[in-house]
PDB file of N, CA and C in Angstrom:
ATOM      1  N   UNK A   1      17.084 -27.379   0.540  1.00  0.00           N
ATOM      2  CA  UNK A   1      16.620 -26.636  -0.604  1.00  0.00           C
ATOM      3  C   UNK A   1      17.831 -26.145  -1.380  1.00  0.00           C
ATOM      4  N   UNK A   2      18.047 -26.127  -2.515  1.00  0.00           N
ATOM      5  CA  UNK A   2      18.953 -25.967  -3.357  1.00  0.00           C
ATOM      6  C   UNK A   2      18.628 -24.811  -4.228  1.00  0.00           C
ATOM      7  N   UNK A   3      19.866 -23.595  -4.339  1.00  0.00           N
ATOM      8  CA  UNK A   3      19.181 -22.526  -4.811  1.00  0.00           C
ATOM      9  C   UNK A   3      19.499 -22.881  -6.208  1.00  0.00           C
ATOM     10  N   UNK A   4      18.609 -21.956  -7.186  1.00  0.00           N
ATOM     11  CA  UNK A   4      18.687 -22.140  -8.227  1.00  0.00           C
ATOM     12  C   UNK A   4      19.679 -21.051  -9.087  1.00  0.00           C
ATOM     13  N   UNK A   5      20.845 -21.657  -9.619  1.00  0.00           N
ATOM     14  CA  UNK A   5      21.838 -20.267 -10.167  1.00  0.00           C
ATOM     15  C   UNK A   5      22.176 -20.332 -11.446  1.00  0.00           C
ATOM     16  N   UNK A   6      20.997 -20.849 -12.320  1.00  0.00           N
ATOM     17  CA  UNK A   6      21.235 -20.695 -13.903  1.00  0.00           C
ATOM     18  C   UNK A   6      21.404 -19.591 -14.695  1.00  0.00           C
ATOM     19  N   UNK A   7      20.259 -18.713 -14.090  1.00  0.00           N
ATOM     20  CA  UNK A   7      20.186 -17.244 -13.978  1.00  0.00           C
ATOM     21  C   UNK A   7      21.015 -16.385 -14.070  1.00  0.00           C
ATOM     22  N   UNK A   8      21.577 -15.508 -14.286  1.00  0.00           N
ATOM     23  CA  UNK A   8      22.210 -14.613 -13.879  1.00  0.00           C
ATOM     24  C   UNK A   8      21.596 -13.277 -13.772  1.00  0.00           C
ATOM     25  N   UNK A   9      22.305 -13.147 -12.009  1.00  0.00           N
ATOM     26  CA  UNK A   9      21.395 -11.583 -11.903  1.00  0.00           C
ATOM     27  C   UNK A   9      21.728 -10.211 -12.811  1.00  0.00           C
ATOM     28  N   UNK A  10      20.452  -9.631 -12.930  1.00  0.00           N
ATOM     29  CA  UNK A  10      21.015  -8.078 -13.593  1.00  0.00           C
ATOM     30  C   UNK A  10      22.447  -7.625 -12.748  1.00  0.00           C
ATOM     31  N   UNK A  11      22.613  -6.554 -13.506  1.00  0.00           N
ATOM     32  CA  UNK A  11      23.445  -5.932 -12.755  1.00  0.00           C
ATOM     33  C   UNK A  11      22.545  -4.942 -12.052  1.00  0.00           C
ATOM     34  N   UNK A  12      23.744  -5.072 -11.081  1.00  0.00           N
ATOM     35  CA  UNK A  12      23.195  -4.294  -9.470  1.00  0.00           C
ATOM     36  C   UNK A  12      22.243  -4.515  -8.752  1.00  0.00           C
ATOM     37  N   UNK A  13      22.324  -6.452  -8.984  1.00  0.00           N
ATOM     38  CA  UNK A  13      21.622  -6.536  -7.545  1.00  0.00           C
ATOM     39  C   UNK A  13      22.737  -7.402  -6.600  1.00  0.00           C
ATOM     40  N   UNK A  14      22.669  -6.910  -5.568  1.00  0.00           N
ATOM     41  CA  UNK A  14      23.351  -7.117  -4.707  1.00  0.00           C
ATOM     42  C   UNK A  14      22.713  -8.411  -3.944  1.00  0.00           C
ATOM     43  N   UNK A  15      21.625  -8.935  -3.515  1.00  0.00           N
ATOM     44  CA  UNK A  15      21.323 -10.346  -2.949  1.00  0.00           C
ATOM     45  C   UNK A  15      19.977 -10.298  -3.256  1.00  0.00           C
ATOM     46  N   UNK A  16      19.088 -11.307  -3.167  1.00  0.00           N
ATOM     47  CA  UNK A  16      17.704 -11.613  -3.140  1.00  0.00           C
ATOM     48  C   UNK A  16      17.396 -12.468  -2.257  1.00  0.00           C
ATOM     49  N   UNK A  17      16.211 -12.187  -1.394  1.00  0.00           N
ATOM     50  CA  UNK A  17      15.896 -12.867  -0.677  1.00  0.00           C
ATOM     51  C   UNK A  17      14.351 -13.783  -1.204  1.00  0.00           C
ATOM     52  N   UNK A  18      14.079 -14.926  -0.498  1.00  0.00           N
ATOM     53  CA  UNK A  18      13.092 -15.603  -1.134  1.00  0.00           C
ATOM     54  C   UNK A  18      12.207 -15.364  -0.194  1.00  0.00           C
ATOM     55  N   UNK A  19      11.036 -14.650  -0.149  1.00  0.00           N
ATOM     56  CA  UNK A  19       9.741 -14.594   1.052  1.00  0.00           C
ATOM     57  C   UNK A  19       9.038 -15.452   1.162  1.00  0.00           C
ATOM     58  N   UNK A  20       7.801 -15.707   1.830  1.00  0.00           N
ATOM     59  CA  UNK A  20       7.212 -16.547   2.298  1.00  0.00           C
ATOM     60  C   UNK A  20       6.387 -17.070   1.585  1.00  0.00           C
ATOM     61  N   UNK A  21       5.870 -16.197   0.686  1.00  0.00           N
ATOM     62  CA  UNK A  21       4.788 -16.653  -0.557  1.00  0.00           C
ATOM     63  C   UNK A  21       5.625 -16.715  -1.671  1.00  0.00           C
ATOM     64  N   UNK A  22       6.611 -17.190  -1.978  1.00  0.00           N
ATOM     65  CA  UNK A  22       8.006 -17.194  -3.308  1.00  0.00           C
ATOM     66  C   UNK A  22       8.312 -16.466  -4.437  1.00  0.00           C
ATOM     67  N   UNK A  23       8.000 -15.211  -3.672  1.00  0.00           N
ATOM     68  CA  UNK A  23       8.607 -14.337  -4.411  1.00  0.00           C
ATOM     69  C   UNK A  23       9.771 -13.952  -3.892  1.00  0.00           C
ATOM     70  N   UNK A  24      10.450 -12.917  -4.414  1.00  0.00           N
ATOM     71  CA  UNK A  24      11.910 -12.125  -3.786  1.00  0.00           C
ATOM     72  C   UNK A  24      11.396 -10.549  -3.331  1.00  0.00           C
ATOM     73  N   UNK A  25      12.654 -10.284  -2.721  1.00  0.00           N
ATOM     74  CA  UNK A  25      13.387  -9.252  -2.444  1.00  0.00           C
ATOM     75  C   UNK A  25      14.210  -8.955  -2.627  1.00  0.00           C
ATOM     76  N   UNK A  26      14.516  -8.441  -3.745  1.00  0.00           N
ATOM     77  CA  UNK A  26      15.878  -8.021  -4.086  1.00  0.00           C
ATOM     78  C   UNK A  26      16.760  -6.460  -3.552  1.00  0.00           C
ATOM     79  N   UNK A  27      17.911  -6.828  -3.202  1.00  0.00           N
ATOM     80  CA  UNK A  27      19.214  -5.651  -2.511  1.00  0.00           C
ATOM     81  C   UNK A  27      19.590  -5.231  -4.046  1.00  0.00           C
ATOM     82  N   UNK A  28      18.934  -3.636  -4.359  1.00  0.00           N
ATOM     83  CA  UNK A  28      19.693  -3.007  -5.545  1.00  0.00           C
ATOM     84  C   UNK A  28      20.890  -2.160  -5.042  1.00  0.00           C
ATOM     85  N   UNK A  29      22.275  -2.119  -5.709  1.00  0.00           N
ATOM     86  CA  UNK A  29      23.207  -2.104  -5.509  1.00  0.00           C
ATOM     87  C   UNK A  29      23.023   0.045  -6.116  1.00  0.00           C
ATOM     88  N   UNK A  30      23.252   1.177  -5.307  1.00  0.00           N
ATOM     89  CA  UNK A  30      23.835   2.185  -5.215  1.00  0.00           C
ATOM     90  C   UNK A  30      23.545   3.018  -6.710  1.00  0.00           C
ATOM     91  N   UNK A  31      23.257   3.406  -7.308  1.00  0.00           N
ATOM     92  CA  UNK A  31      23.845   4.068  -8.426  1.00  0.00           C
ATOM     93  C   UNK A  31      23.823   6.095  -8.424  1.00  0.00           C
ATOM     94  N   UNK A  32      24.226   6.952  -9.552  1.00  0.00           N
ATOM     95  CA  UNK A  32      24.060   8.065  -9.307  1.00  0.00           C
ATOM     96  C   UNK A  32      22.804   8.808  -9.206  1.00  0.00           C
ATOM     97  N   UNK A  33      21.746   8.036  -9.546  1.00  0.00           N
ATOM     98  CA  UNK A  33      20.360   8.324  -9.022  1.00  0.00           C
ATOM     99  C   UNK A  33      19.518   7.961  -7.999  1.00  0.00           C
ATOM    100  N   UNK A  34      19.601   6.238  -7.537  1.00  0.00           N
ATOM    101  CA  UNK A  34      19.303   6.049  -6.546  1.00  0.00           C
ATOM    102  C   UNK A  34      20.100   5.619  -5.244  1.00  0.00           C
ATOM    103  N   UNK A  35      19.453   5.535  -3.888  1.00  0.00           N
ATOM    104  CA  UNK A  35      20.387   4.968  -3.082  1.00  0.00           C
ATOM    105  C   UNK A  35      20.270   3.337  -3.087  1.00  0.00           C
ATOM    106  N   UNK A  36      20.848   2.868  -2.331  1.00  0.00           N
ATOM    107  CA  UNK A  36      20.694   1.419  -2.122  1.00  0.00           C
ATOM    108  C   UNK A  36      19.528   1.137  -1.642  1.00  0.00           C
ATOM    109  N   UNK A  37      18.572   0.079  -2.442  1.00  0.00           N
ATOM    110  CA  UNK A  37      17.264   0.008  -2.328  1.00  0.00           C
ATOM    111  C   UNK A  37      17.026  -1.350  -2.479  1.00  0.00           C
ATOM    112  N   UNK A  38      15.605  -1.930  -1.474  1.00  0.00           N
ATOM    113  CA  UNK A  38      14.878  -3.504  -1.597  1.00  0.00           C
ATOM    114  C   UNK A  38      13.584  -3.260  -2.519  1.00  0.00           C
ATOM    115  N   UNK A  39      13.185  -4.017  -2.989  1.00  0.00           N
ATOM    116  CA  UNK A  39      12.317  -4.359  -4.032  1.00  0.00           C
ATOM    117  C   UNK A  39      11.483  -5.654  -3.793  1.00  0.00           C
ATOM    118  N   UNK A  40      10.516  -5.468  -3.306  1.00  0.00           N
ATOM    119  CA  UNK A  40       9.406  -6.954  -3.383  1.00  0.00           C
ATOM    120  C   UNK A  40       9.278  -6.947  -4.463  1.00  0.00           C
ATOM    121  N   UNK A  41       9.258  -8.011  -5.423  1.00  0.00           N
ATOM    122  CA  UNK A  41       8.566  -8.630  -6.315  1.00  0.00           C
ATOM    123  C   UNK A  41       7.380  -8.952  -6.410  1.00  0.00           C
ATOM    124  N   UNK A  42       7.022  -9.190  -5.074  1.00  0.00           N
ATOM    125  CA  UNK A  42       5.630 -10.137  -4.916  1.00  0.00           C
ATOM    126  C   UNK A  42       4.082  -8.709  -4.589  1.00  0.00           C
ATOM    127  N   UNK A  43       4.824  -8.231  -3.694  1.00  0.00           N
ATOM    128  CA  UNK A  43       3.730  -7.020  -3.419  1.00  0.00           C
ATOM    129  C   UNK A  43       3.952  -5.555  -3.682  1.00  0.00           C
ATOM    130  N   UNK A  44       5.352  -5.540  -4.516  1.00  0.00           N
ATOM    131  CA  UNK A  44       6.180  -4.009  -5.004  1.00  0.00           C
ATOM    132  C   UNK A  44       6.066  -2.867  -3.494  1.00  0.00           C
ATOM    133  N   UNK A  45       6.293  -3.289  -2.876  1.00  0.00           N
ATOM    134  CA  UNK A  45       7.053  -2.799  -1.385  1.00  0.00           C
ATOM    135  C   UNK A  45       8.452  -2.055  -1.539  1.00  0.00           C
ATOM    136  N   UNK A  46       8.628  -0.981  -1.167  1.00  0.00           N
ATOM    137  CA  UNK A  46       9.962  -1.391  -1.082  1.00  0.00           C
ATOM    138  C   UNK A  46      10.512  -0.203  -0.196  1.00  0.00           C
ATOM    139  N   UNK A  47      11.950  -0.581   0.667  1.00  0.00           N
ATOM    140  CA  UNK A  47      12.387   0.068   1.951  1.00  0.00           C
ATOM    141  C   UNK A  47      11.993   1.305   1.527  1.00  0.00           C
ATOM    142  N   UNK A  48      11.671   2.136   1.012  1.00  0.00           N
ATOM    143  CA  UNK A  48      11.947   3.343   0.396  1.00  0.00           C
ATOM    144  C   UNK A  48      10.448   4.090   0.545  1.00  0.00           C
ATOM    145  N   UNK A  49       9.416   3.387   0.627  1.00  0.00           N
ATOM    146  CA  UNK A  49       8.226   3.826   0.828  1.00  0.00           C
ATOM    147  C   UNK A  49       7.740   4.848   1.805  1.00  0.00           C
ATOM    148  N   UNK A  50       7.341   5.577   1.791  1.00  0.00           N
ATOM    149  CA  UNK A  50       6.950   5.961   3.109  1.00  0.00           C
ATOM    150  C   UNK A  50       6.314   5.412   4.607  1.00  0.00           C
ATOM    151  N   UNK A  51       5.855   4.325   4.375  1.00  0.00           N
ATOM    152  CA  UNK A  51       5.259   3.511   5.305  1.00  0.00           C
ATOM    153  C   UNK A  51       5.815   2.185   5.183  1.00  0.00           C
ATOM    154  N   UNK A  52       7.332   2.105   5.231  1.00  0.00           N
ATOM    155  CA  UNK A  52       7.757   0.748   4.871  1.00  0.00           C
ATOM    156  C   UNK A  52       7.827  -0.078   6.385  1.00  0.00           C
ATOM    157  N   UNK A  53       8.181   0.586   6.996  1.00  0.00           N
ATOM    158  CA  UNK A  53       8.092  -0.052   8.245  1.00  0.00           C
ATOM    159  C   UNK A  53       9.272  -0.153   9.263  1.00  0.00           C
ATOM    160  N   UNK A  54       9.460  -1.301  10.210  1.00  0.00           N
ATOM    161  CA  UNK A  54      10.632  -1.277  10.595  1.00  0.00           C
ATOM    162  C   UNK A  54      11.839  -1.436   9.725  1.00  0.00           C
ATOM    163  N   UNK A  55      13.120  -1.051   9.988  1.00  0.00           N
ATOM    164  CA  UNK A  55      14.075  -1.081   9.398  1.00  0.00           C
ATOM    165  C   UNK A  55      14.460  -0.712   8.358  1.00  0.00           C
ATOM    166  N   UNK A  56      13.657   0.200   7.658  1.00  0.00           N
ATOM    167  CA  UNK A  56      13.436   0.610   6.326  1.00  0.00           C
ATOM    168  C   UNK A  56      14.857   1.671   6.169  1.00  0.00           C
ATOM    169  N   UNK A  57      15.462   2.101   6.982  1.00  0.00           N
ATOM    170  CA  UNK A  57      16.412   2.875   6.796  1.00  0.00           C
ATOM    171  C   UNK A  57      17.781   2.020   6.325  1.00  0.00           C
ATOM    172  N   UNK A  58      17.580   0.712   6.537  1.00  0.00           N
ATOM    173  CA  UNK A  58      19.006  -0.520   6.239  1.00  0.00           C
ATOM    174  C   UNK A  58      18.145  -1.196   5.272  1.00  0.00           C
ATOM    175  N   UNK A  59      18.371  -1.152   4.162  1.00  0.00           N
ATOM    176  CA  UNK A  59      17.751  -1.823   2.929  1.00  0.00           C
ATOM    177  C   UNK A  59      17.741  -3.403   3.120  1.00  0.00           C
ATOM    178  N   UNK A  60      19.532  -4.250   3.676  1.00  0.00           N
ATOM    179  CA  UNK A  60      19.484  -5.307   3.794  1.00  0.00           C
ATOM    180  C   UNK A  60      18.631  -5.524   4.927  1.00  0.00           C
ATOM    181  N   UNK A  61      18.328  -5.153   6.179  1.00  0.00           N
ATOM    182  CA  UNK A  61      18.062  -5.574   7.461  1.00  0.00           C
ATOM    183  C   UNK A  61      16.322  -5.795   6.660  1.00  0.00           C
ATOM    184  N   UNK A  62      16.088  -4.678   5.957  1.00  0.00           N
ATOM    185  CA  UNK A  62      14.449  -4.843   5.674  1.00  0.00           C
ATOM    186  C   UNK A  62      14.019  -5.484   4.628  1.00  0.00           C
ATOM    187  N   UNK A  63      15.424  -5.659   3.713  1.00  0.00           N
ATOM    188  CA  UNK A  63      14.922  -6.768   2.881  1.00  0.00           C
ATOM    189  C   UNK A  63      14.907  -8.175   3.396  1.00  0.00           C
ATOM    190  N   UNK A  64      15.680  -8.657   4.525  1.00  0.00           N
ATOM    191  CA  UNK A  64      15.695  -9.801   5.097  1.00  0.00           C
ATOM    192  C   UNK A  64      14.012  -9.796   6.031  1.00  0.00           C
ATOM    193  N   UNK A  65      14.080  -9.068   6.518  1.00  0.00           N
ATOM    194  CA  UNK A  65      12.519  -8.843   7.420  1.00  0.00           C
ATOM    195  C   UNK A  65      11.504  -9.139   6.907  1.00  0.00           C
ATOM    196  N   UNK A  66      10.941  -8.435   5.866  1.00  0.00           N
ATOM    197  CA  UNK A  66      10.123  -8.296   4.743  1.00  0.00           C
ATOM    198  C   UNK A  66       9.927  -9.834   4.086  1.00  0.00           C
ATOM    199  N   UNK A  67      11.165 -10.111   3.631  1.00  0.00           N
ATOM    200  CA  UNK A  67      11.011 -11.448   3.297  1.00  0.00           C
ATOM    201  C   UNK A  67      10.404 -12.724   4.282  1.00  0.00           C
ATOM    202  N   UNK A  68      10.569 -12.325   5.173  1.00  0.00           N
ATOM    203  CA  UNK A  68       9.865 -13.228   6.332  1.00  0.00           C
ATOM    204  C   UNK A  68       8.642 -13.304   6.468  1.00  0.00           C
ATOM    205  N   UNK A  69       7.571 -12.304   5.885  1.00  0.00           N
ATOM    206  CA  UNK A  69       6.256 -12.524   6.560  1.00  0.00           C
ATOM    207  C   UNK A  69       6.066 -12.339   5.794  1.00  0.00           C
ATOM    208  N   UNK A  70       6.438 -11.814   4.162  1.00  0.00           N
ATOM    209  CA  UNK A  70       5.710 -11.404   3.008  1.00  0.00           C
ATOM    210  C   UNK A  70       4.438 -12.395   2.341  1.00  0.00           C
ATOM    211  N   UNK A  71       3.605 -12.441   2.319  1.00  0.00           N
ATOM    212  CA  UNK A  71       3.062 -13.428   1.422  1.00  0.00           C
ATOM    213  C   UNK A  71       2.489 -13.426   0.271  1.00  0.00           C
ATOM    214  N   UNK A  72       2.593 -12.218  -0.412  1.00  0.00           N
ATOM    215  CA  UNK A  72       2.046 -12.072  -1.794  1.00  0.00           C
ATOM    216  C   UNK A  72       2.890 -13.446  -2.837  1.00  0.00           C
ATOM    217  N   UNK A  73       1.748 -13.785  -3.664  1.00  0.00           N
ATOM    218  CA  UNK A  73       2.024 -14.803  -4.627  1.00  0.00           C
ATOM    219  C   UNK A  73       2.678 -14.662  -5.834  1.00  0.00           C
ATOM    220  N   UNK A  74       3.843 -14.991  -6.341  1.00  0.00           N
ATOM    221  CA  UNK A  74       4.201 -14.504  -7.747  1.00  0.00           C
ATOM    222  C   UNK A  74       3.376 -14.211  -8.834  1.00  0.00           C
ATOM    223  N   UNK A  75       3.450 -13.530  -9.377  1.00  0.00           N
ATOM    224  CA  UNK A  75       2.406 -12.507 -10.432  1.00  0.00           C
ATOM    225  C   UNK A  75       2.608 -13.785 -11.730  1.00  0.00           C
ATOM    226  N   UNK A  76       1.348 -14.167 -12.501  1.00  0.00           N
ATOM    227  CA  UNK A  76       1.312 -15.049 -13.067  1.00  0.00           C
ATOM    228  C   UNK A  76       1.935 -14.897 -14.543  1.00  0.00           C
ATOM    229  N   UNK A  77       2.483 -15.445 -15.198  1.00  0.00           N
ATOM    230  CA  UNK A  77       3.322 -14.780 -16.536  1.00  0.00           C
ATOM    231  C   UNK A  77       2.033 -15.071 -17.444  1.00  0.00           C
TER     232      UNK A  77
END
């Protein structure tokens, strides 16, 4: 599979992961308001929730996780 890098990411994201139903997870990079935070795309999850789940305290560890079993479908344009 060949990623696709025509794109260029916003600033401050730090990695995206691709989940199971093809959406992302994106690693937002630090700023003076928030901390370092994951972002589903697919089901708007994110480490930060109150009920995020395991690993929710390591943004990368749970954005990699998350991405694994996620299956919400990309939102249709």
């Amino acid at each position: 599979m060949t990623a696709n890098t025509t794109d260029d990411w916003p600033e401050g994201v730090m990695a995206c992961y691709v989940t199971v139903g093809g959406t992302t997870v994106t690693l937002w990079d630090a700023d003076e308001w928030q901390p370092i935070r994951a972002i589903c795309s697919g089901c708007s999850t994110s480490n930060l929730d109150g009920n995020a789940g395991p690993n929710s305290s390591d943004p990368a560890r749970w954005a990699q996780s998350h991405a694994g079993y996620c299956r919400a479908l990309p939102k249709p344009n």
